[in-house]
PDB file of N, CA and C in Angstrom:
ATOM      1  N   UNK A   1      12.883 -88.359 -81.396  1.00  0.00           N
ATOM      2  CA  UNK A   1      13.848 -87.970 -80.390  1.00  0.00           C
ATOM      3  C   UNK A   1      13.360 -88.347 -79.000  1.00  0.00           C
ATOM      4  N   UNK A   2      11.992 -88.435 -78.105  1.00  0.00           N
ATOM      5  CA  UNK A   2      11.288 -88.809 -77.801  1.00  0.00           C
ATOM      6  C   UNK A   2      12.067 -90.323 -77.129  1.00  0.00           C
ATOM      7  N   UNK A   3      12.110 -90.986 -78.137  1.00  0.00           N
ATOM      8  CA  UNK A   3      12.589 -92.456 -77.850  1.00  0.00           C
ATOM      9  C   UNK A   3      13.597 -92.625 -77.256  1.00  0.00           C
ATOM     10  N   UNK A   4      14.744 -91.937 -77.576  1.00  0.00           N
ATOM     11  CA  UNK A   4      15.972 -91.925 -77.281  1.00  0.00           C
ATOM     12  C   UNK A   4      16.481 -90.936 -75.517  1.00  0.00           C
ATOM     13  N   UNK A   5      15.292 -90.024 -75.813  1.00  0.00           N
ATOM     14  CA  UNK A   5      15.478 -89.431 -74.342  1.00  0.00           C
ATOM     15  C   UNK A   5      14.667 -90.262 -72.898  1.00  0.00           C
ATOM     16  N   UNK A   6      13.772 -91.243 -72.978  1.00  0.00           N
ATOM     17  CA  UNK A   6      13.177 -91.901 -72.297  1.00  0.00           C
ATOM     18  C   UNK A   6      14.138 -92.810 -71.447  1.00  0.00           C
ATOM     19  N   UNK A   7      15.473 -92.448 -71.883  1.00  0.00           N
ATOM     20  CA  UNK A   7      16.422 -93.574 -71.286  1.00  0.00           C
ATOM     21  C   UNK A   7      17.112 -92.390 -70.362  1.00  0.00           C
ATOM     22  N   UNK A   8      16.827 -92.873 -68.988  1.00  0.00           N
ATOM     23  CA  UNK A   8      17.582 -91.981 -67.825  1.00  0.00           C
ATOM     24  C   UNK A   8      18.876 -91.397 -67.796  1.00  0.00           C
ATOM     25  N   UNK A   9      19.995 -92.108 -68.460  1.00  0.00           N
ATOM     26  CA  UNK A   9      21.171 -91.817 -68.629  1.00  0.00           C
ATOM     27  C   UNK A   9      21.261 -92.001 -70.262  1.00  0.00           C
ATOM     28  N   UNK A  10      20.303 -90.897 -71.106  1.00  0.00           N
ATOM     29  CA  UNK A  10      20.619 -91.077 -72.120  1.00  0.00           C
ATOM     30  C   UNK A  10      21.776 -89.368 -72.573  1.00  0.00           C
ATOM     31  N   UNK A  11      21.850 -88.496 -71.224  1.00  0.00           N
ATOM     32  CA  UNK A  11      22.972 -87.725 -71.406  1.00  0.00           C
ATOM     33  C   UNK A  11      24.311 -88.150 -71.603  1.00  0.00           C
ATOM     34  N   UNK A  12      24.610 -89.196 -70.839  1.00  0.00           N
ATOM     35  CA  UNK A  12      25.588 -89.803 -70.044  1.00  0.00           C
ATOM     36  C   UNK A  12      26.328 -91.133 -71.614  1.00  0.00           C
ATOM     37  N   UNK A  13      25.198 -91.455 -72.534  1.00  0.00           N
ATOM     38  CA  UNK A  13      25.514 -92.650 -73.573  1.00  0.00           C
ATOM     39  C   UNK A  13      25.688 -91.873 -74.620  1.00  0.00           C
ATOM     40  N   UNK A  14      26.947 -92.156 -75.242  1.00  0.00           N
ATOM     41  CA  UNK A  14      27.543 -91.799 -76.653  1.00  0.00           C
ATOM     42  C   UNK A  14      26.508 -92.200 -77.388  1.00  0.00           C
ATOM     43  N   UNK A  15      26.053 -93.508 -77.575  1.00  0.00           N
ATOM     44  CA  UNK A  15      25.553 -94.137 -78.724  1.00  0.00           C
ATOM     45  C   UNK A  15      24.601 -93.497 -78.717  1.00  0.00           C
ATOM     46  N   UNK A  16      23.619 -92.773 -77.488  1.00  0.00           N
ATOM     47  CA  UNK A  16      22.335 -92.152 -77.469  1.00  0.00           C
ATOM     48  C   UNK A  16      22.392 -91.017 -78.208  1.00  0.00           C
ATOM     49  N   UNK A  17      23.061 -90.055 -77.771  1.00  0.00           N
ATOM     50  CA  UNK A  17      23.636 -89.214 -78.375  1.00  0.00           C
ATOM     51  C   UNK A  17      23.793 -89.245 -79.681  1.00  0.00           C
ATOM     52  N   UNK A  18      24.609 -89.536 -80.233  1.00  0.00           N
ATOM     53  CA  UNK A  18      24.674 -89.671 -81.927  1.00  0.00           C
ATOM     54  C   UNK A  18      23.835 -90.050 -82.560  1.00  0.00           C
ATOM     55  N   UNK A  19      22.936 -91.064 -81.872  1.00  0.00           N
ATOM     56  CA  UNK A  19      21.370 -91.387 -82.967  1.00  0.00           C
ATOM     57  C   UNK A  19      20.868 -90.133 -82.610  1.00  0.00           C
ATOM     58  N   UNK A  20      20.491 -89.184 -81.402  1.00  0.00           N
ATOM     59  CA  UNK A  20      20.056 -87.611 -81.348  1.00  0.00           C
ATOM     60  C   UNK A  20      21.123 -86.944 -81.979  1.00  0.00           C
ATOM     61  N   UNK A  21      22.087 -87.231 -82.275  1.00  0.00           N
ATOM     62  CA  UNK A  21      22.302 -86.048 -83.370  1.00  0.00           C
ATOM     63  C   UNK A  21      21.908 -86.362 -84.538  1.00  0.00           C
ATOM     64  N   UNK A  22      21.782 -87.330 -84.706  1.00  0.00           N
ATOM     65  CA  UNK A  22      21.544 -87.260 -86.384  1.00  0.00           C
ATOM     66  C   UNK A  22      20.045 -87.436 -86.465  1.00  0.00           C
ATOM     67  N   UNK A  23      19.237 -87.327 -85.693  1.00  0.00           N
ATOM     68  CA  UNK A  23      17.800 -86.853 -85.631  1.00  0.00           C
ATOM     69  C   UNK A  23      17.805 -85.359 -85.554  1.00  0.00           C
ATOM     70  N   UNK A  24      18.612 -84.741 -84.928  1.00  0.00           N
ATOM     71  CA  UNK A  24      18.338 -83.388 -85.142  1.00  0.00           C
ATOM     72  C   UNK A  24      18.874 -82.745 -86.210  1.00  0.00           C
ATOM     73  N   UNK A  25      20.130 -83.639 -87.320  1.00  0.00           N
ATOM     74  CA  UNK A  25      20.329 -83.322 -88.460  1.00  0.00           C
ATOM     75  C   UNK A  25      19.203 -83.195 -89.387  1.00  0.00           C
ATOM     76  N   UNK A  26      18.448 -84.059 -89.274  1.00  0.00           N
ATOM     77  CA  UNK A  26      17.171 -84.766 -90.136  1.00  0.00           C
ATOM     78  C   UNK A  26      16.269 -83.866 -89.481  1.00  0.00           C
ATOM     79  N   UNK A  27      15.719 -83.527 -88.270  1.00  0.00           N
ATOM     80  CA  UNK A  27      14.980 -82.262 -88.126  1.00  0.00           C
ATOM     81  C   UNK A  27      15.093 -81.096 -88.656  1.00  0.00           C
ATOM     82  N   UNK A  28      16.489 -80.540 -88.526  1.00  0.00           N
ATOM     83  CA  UNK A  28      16.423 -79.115 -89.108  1.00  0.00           C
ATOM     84  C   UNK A  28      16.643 -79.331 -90.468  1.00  0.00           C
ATOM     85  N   UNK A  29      17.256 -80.474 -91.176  1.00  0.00           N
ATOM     86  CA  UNK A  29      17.087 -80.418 -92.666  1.00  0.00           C
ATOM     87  C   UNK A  29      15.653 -80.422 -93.350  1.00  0.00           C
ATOM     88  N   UNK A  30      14.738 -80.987 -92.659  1.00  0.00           N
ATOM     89  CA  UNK A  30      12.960 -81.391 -92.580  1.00  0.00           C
ATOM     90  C   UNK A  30      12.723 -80.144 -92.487  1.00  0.00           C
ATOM     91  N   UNK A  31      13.123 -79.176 -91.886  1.00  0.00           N
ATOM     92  CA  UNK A  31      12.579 -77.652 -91.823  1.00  0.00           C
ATOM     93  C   UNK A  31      13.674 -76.475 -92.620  1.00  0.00           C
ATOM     94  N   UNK A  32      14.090 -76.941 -94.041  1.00  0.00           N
ATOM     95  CA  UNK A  32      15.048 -75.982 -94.346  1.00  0.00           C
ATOM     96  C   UNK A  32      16.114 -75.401 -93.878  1.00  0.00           C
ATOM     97  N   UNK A  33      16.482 -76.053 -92.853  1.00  0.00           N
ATOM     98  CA  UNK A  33      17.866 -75.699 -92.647  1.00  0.00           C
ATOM     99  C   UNK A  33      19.043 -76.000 -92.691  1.00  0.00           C
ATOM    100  N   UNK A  34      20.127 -75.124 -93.554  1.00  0.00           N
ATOM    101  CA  UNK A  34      21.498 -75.967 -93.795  1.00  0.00           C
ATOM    102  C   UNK A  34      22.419 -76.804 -92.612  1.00  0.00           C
ATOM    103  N   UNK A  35      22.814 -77.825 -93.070  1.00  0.00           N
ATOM    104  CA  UNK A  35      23.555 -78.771 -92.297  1.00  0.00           C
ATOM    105  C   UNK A  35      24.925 -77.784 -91.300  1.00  0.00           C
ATOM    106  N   UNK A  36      24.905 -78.122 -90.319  1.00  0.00           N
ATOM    107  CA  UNK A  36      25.393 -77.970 -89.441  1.00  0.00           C
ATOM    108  C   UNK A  36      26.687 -78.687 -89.202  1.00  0.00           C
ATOM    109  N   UNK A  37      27.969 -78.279 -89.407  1.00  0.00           N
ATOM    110  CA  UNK A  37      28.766 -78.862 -89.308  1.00  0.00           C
ATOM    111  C   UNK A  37      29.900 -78.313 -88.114  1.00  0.00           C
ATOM    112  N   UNK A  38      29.290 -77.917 -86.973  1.00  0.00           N
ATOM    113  CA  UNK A  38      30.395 -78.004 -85.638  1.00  0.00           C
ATOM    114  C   UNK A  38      29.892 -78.403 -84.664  1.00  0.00           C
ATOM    115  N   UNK A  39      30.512 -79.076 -83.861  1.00  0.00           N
ATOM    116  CA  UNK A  39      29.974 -80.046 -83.102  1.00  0.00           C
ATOM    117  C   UNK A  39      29.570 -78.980 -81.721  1.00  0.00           C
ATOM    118  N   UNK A  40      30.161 -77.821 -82.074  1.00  0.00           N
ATOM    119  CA  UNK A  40      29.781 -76.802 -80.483  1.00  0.00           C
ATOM    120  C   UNK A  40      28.222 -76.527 -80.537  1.00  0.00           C
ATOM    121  N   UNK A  41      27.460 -76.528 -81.903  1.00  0.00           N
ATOM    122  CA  UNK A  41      25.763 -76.499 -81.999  1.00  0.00           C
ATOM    123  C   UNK A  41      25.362 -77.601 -81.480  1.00  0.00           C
ATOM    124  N   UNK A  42      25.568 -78.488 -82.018  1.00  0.00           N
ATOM    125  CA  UNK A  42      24.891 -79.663 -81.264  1.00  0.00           C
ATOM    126  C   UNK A  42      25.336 -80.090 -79.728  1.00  0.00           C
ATOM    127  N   UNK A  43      26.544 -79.635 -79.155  1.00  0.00           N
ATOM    128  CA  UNK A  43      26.483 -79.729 -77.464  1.00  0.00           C
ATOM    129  C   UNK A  43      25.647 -78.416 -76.812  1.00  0.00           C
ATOM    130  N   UNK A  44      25.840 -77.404 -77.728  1.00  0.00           N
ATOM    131  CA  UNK A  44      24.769 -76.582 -76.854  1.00  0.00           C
ATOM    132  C   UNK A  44      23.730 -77.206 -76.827  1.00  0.00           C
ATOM    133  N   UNK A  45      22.869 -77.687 -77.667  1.00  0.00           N
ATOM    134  CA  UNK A  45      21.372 -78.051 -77.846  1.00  0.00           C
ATOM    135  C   UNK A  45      21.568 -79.177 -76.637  1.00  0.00           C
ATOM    136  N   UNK A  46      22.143 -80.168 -76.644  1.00  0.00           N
ATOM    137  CA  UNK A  46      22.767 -81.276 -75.834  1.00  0.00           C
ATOM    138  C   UNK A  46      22.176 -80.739 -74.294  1.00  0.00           C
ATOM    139  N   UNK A  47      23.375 -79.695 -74.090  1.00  0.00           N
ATOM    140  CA  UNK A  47      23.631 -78.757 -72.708  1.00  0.00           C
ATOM    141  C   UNK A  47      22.024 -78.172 -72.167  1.00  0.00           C
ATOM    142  N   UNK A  48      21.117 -77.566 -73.370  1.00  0.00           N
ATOM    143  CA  UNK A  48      19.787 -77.223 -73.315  1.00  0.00           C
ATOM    144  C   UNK A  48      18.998 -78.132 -72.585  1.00  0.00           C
ATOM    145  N   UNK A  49      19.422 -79.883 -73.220  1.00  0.00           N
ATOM    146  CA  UNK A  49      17.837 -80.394 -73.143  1.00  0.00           C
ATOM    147  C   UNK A  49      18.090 -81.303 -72.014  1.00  0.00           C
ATOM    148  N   UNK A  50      19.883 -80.937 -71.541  1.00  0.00           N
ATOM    149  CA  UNK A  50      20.273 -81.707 -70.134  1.00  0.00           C
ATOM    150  C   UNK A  50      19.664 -80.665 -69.057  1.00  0.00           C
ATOM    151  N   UNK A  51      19.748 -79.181 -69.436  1.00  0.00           N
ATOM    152  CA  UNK A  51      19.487 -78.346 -68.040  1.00  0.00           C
ATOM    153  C   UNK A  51      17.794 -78.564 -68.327  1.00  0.00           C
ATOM    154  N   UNK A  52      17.208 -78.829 -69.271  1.00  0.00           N
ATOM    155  CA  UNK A  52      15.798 -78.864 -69.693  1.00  0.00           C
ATOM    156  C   UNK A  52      15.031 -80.005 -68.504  1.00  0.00           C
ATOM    157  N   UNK A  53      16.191 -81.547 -68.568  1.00  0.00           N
ATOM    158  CA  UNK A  53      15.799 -82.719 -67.927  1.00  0.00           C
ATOM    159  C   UNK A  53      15.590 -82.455 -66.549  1.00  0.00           C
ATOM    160  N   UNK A  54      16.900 -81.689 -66.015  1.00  0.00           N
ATOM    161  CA  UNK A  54      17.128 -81.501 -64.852  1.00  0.00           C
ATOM    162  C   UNK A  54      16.497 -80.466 -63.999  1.00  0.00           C
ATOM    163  N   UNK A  55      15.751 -79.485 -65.198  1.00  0.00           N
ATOM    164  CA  UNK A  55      14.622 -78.333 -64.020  1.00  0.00           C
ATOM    165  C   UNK A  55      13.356 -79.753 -64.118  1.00  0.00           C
ATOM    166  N   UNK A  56      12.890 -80.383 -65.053  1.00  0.00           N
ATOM    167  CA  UNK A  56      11.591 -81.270 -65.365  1.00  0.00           C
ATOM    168  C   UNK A  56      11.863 -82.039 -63.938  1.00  0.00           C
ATOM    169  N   UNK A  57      13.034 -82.510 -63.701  1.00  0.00           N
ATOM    170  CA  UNK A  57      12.530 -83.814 -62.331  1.00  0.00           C
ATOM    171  C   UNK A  57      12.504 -82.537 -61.190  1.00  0.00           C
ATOM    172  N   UNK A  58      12.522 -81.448 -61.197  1.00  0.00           N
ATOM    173  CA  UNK A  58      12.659 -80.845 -60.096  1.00  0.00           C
ATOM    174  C   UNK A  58      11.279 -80.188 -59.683  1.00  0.00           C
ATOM    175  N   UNK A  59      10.533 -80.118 -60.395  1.00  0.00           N
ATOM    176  CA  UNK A  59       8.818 -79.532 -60.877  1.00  0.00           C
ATOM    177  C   UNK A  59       7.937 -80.506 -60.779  1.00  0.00           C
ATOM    178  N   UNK A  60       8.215 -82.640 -60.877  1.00  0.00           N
ATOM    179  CA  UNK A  60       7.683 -83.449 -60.969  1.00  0.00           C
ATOM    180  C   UNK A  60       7.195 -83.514 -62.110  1.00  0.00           C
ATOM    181  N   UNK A  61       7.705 -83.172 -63.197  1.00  0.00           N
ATOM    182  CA  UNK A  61       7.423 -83.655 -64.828  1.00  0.00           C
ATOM    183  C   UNK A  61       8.370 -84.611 -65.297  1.00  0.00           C
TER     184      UNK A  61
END
């Protein structure tokens, strides 16, 4: 996931996005957890790791 967030406007790209979702399908299935089928889980997580990006440039991380 790593890879895919290294791209500045990787909030902003569909295509980015959907390869991170289906890495985080494959994560929580990797850790026992049933598949997730509404798309409102995966924009929260989305929404998380956008407010996540946006405190990081504000701290200099």
């Amino acid at each position: 996931m790593d890879d895919e967030a290294r791209y500045t406007d990787w909030d902003r790209r569909d295509d980015i996005k959907a390869e991170l979702k289906a890495d985080l399908i494959n994560l929580l299935a990797g850790h026992g957890h049933p598949p997730v089928d509404r798309d409102e889980v995966y924009k929260e997580i989305f929404e998380q790791a956008e407010n996540f990006k946006k405190y990081q440039s504000r701290v200099g991380g």
